[in-house]
Protein backbone atom coordinates (compact mmCIF):
# COMPACT_ATOMS: atom_id res chain seq x y z
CA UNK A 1 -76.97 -93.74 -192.01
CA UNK A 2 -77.26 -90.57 -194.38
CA UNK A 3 -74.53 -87.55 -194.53
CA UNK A 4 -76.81 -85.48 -193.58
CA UNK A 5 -77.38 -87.49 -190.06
CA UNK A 6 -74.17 -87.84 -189.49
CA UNK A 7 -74.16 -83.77 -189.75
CA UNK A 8 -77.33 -83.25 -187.56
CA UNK A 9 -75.17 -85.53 -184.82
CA UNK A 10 -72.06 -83.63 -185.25
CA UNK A 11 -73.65 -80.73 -184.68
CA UNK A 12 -75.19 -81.31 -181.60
CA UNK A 13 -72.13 -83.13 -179.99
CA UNK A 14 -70.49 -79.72 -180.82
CA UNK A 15 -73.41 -77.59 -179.36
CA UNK A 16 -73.29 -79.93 -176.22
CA UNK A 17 -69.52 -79.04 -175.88
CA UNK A 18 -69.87 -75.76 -176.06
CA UNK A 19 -73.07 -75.57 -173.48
CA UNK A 20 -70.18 -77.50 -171.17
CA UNK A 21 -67.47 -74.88 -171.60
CA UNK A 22 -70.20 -71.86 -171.30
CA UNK A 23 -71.03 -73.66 -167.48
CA UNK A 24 -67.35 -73.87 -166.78
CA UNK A 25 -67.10 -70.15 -167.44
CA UNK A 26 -69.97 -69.66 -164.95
CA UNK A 27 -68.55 -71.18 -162.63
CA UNK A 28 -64.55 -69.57 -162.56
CA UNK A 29 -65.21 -66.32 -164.39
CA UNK A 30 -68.19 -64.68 -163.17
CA UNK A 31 -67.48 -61.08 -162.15
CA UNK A 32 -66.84 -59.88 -158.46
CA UNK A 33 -67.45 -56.25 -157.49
CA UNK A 34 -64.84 -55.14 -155.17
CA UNK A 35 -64.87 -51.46 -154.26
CA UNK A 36 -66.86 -50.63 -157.23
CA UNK A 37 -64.71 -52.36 -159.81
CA UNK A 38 -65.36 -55.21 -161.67
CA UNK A 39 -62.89 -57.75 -161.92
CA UNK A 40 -62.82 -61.06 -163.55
CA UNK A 41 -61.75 -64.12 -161.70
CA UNK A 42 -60.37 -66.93 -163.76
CA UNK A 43 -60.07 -70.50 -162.51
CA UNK A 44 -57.28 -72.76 -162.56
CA UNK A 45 -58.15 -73.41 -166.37
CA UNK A 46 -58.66 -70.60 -167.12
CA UNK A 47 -61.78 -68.53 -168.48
CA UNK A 48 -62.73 -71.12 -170.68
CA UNK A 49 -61.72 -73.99 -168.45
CA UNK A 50 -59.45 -75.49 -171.01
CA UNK A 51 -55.94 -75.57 -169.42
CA UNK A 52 -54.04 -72.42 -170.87
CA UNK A 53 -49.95 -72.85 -172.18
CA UNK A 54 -47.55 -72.34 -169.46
CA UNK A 55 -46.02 -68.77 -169.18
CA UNK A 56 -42.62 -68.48 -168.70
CA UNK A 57 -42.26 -67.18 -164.94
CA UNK A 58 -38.94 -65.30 -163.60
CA UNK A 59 -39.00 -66.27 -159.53
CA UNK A 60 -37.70 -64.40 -157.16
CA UNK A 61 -34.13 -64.45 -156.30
CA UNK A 62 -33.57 -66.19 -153.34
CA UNK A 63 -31.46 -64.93 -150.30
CA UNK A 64 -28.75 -67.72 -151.53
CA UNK A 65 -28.84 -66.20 -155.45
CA UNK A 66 -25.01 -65.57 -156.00
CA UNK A 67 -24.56 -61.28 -156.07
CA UNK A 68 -22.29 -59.56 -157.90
CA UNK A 69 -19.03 -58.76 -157.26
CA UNK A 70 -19.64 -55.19 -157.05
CA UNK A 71 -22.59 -55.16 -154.74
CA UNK A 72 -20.82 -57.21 -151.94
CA UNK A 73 -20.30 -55.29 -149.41
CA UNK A 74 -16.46 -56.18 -148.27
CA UNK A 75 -15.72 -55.35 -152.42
CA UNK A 76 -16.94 -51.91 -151.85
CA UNK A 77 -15.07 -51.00 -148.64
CA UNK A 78 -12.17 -52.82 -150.46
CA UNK A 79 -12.19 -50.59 -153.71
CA UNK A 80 -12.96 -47.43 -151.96
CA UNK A 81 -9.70 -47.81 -149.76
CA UNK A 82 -7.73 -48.67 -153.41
CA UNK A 83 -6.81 -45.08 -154.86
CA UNK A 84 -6.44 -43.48 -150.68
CA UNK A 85 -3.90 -46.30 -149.95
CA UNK A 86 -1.96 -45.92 -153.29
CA UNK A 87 -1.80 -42.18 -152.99
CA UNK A 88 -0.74 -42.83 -149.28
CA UNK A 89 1.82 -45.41 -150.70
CA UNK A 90 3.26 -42.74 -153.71
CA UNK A 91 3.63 -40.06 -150.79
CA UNK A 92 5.56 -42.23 -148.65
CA UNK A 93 7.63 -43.62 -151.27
CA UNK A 94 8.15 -40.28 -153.13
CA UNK A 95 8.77 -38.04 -149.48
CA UNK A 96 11.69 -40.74 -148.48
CA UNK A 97 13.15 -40.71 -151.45
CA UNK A 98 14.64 -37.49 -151.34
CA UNK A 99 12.73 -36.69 -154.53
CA UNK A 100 11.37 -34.20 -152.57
CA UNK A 101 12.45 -32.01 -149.80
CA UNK A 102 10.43 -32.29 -146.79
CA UNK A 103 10.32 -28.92 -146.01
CA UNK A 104 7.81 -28.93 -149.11
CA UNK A 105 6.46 -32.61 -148.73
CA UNK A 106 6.90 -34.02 -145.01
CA UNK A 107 6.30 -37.54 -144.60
CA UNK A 108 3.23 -39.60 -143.44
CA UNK A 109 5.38 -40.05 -139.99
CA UNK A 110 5.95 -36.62 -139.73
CA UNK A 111 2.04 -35.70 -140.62
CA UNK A 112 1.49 -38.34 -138.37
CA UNK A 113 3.69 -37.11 -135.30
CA UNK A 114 2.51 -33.58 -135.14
CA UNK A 115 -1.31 -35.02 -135.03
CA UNK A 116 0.29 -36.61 -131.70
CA UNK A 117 1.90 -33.48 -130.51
CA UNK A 118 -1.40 -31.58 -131.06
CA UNK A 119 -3.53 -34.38 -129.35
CA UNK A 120 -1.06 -34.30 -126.26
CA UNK A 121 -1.41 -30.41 -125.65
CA UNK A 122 -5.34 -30.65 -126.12
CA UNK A 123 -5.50 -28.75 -129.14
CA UNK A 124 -6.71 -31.66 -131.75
CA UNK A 125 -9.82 -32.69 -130.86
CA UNK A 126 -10.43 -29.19 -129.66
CA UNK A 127 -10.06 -28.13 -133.00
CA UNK A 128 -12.24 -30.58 -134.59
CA UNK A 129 -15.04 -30.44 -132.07
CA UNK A 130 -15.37 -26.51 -133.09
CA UNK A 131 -15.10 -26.89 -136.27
CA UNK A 132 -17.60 -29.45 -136.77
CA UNK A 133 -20.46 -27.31 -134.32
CA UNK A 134 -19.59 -24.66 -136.47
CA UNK A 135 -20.66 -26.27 -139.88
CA UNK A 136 -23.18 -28.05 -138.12
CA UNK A 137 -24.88 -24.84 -137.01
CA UNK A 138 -24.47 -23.14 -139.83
CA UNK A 139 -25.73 -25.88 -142.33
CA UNK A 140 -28.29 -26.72 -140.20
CA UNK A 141 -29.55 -22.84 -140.21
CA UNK A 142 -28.71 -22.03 -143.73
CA UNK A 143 -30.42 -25.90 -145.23
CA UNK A 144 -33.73 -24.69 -143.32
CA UNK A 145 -34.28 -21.23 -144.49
CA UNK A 146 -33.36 -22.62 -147.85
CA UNK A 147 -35.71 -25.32 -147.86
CA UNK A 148 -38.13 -22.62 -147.00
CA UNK A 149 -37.51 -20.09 -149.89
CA UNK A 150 -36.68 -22.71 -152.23
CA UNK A 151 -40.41 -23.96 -151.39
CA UNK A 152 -41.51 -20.76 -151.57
CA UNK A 153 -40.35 -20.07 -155.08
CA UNK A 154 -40.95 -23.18 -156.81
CA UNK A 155 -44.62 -23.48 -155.83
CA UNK A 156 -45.78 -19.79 -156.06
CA UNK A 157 -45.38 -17.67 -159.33
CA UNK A 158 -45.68 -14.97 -157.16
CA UNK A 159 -42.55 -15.72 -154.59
CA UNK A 160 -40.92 -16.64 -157.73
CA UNK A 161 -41.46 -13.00 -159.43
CA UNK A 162 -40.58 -11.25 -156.14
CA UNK A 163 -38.01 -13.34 -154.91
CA UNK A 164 -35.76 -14.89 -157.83
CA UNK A 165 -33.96 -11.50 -159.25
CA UNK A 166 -32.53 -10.57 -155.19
CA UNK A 167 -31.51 -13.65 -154.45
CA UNK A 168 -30.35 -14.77 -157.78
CA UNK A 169 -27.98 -11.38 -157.68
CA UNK A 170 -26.98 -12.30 -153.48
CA UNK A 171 -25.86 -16.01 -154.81
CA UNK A 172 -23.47 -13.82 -157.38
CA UNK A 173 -21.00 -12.49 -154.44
CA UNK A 174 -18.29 -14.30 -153.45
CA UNK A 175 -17.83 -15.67 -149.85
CA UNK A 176 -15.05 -13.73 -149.30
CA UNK A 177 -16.71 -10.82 -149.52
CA UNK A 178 -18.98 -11.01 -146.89
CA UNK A 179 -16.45 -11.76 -144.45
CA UNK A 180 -15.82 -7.84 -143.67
CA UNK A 181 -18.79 -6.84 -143.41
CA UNK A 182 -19.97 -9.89 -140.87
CA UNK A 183 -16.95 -8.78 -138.90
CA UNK A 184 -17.91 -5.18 -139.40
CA UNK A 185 -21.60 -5.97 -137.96
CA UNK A 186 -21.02 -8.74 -135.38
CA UNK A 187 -17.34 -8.33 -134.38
CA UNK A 188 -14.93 -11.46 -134.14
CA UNK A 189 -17.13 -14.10 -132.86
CA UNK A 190 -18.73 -17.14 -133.49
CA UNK A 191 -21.90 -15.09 -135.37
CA UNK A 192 -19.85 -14.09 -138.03
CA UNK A 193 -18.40 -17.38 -138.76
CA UNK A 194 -22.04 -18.97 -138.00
CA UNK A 195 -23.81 -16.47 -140.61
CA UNK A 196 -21.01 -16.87 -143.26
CA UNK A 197 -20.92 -20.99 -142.76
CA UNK A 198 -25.38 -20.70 -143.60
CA UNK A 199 -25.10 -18.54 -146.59
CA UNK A 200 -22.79 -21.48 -147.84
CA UNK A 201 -25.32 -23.40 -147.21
CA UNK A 202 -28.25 -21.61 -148.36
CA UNK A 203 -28.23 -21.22 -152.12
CA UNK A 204 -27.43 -24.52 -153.15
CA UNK A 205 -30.55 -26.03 -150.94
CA UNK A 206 -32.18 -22.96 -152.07
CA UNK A 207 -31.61 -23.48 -155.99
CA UNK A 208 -31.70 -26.96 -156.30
CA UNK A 209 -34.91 -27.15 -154.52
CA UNK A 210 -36.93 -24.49 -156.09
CA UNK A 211 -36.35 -25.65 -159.67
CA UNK A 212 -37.02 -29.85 -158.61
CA UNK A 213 -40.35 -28.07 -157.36
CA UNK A 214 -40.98 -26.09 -160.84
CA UNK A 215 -40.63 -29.40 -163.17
CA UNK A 216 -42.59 -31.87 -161.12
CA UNK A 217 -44.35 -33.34 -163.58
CA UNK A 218 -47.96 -31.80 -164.31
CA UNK A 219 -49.34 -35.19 -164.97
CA UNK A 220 -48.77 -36.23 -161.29
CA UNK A 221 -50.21 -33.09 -160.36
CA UNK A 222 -53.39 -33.04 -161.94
CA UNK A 223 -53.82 -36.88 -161.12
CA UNK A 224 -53.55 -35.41 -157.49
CA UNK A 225 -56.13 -32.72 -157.93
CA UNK A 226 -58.41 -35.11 -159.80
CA UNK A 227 -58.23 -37.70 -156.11
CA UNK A 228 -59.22 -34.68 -154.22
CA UNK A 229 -55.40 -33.50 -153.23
CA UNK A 230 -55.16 -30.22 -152.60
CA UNK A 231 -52.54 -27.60 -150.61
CA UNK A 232 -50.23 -29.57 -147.90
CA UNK A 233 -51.91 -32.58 -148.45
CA UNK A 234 -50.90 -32.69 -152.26
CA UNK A 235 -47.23 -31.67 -151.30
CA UNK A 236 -46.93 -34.13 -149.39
CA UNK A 237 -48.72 -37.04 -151.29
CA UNK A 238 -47.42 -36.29 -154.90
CA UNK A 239 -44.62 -33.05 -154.83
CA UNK A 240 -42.43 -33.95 -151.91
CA UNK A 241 -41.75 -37.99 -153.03
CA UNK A 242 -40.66 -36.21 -156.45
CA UNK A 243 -38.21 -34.25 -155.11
CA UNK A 244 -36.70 -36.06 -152.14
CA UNK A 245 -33.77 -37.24 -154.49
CA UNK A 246 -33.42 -33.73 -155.54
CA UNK A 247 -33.47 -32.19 -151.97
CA UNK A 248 -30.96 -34.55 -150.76
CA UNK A 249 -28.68 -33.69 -153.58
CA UNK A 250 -29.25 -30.16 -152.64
CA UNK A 251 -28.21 -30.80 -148.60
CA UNK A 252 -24.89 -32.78 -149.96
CA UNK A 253 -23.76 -29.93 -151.91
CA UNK A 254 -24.87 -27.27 -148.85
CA UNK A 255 -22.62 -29.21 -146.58
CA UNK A 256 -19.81 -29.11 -148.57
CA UNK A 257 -20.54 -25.93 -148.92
CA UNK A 258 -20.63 -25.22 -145.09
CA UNK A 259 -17.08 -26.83 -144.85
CA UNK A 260 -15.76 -24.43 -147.41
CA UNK A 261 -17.37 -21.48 -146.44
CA UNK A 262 -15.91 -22.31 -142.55
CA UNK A 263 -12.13 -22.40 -143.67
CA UNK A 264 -12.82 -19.16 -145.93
CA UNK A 265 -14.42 -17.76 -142.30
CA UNK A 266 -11.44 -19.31 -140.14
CA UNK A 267 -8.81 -18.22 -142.18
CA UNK A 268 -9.59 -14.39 -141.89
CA UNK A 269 -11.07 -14.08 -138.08
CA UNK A 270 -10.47 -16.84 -135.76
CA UNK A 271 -8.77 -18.06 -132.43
CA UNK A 272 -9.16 -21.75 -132.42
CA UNK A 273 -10.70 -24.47 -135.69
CA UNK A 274 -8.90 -26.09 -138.34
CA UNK A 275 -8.81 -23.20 -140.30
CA UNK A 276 -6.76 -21.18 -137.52
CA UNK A 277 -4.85 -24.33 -137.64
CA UNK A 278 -4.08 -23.96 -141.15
CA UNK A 279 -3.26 -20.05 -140.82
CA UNK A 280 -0.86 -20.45 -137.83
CA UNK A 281 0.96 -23.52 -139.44
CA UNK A 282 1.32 -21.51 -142.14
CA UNK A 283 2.99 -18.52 -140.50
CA UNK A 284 4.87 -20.39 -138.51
CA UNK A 285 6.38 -22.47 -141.34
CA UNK A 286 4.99 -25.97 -140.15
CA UNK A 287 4.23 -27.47 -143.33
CA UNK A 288 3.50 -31.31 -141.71
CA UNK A 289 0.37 -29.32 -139.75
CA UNK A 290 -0.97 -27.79 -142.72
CA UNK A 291 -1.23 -31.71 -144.22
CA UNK A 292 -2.90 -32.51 -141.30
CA UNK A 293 -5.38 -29.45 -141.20
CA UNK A 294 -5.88 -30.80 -144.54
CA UNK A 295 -6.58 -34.63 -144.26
CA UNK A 296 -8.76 -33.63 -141.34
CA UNK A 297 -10.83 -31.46 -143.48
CA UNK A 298 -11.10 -34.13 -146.10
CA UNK A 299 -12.08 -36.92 -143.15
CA UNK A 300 -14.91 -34.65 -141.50
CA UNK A 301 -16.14 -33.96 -145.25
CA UNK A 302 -16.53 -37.43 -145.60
CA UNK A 303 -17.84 -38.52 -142.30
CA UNK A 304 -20.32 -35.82 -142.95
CA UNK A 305 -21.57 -36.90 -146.34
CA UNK A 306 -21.95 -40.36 -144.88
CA UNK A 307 -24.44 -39.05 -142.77
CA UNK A 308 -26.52 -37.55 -145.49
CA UNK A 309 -26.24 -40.87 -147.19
CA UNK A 310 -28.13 -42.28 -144.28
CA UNK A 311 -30.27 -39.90 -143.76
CA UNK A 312 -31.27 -40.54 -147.90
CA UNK A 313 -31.76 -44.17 -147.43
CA UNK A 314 -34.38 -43.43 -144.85
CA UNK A 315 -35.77 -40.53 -146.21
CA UNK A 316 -36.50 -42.55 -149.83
CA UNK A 317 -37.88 -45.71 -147.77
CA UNK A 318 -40.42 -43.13 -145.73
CA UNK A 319 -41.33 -40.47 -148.37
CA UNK A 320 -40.35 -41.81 -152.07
């Protein structure tokens, strides 16, 4: 047999191979139109039906994976209570002492006793349960009207123009100062202390909100437009999930705002809340009461924020 036989053969073995693979390719990788797109299906060889190198694969973790430490749940609670039970520890140990007097740092017990004394008479949970309408009143008032302006201004030049200069000189004056002039116009009663407790809360949900809504990212935006989006239904679909994390930063900061803003409204005009508490203790002399007007602040504060934290997780899984 010649060379050049042997080449004629050679060649068509190779053409008959390739013919083969071509069929293969027919069969797993012919084009599907779904919803207007075209997309390729391969087979289980792949698109040439010659078995394709293994890619390496990460697989899910499983529910048994081991976590770490830090994202176990009793570790958490665990190192959250670490620096409240040492400082509780260090005032105990420092207010026994005698390194101290107690008429300037009472003891846990004594903290602890008058909290009794107060529950016995009535007067504790009295004291909390106005307090926490109040700032729940006036956060819930002064978050809403600030979600509204802060809307307002970050999606309209025109709100911004008329809008920032007056309110971005009203956020300048201190709390304090309004207190007067709320007692001047709506006399010593739970309006004032309302309408001082929502301007707390206003400007932070107010500010925070209106500049999230001014650097949304244009890309997202015109992406919107170009699907069709337009008014409310482009707020909601591409504006609102970009800000959620910065509105719910905003209504953290409001409501610790709204705490503040009710001791600063207690302390000058009021009858009954933990910042009376804190003003009658203090004329009176009764330092272990003003501790306790204290922690109690710092508990609700907490409790509070909790609830926001909730309210995030749900609000991320629904809207972002």
């Amino acid at each position: 047999m010649t060379d050049a036989s042997r080449t004629t053969r050679a060649d068509e073995r190779a053409d008959a191979a390739a013919d083969a693979v071509t069929s293969v390719d027919r069969r797993f990788g012919s084009p599907v139109a779904d919803g207007g797109l075209a997309i390729a299906t391969a087979g289980p060889l792949g698109s040439s039906g010659i078995d394709r190198p293994r890619e390496a694969s990460v697989s899910p973790a499983s529910p048994g994976a081991r976590r770490r430490l830090v994202d176990r749940r009793w570790f958490v609670i665990v190192g959250g209570a670490i620096i409240p039970l040492a400082l509780l520890l260090t005032w105990q140990l420092v207010s026994t002492s005698g390194l101290v007097p107690v008429s300037m740092l009472p003891s846990p017990e004594m903290v602890w006793l008058a909290a009794v004394d107060l529950a016995q008479r009535g007067l504790l949970g009295l004291y909390v349960a106005i307090s926490t309408q109040r700032v729940f009143i006036g956060f819930a008032a002064g978050a809403a009207i600030g979600l509204l302006f802060g809307a307002v201004v970050g999606l309209s030049k025109l709100g911004d123009i008329l809008l920032s200069p007056t309110l971005g000189a009203i956020r300048a004056v201190p709390s304090l100062a309004w207190v007067p002039l709320l007692i001047l116009w709506f006399k010593i009663g739970e309006e004032s202390k309302i309408i001082l407790i929502a301007i707390g809360a206003f400007f932070p949900v107010y500010t925070i909100v209106a500049a999230a809504l001014r650097h949304v990212d244009r890309q997202l935006l015109e992406a919107g437009r170009a699907f069709g989006l337009r008014g409310i239904r482009l707020f909601t679909a591409v504006q609102l999930p970009a800000v959620v994390p910065s509105v719910i930063s905003a209504l953290r900061l409001a409501l610790a705002q709204a705490w503040l803003f009710l001791v600063a409204a207690e302390l000058i005009a009021s009858s009954m809340g933990l910042g009376f508490l804190l003003v009658d203790s203090g004329n009176n002399g009764r330092i272990d009461r003003i501790f306790l007007a204290i922690i109690l602040l710092a508990v609700l504060g907490k409790l509070t924020d909790a609830l926001i934290g909730l309210f995030e997780r749900w609000a991320v899984r629904k809207w972002a």
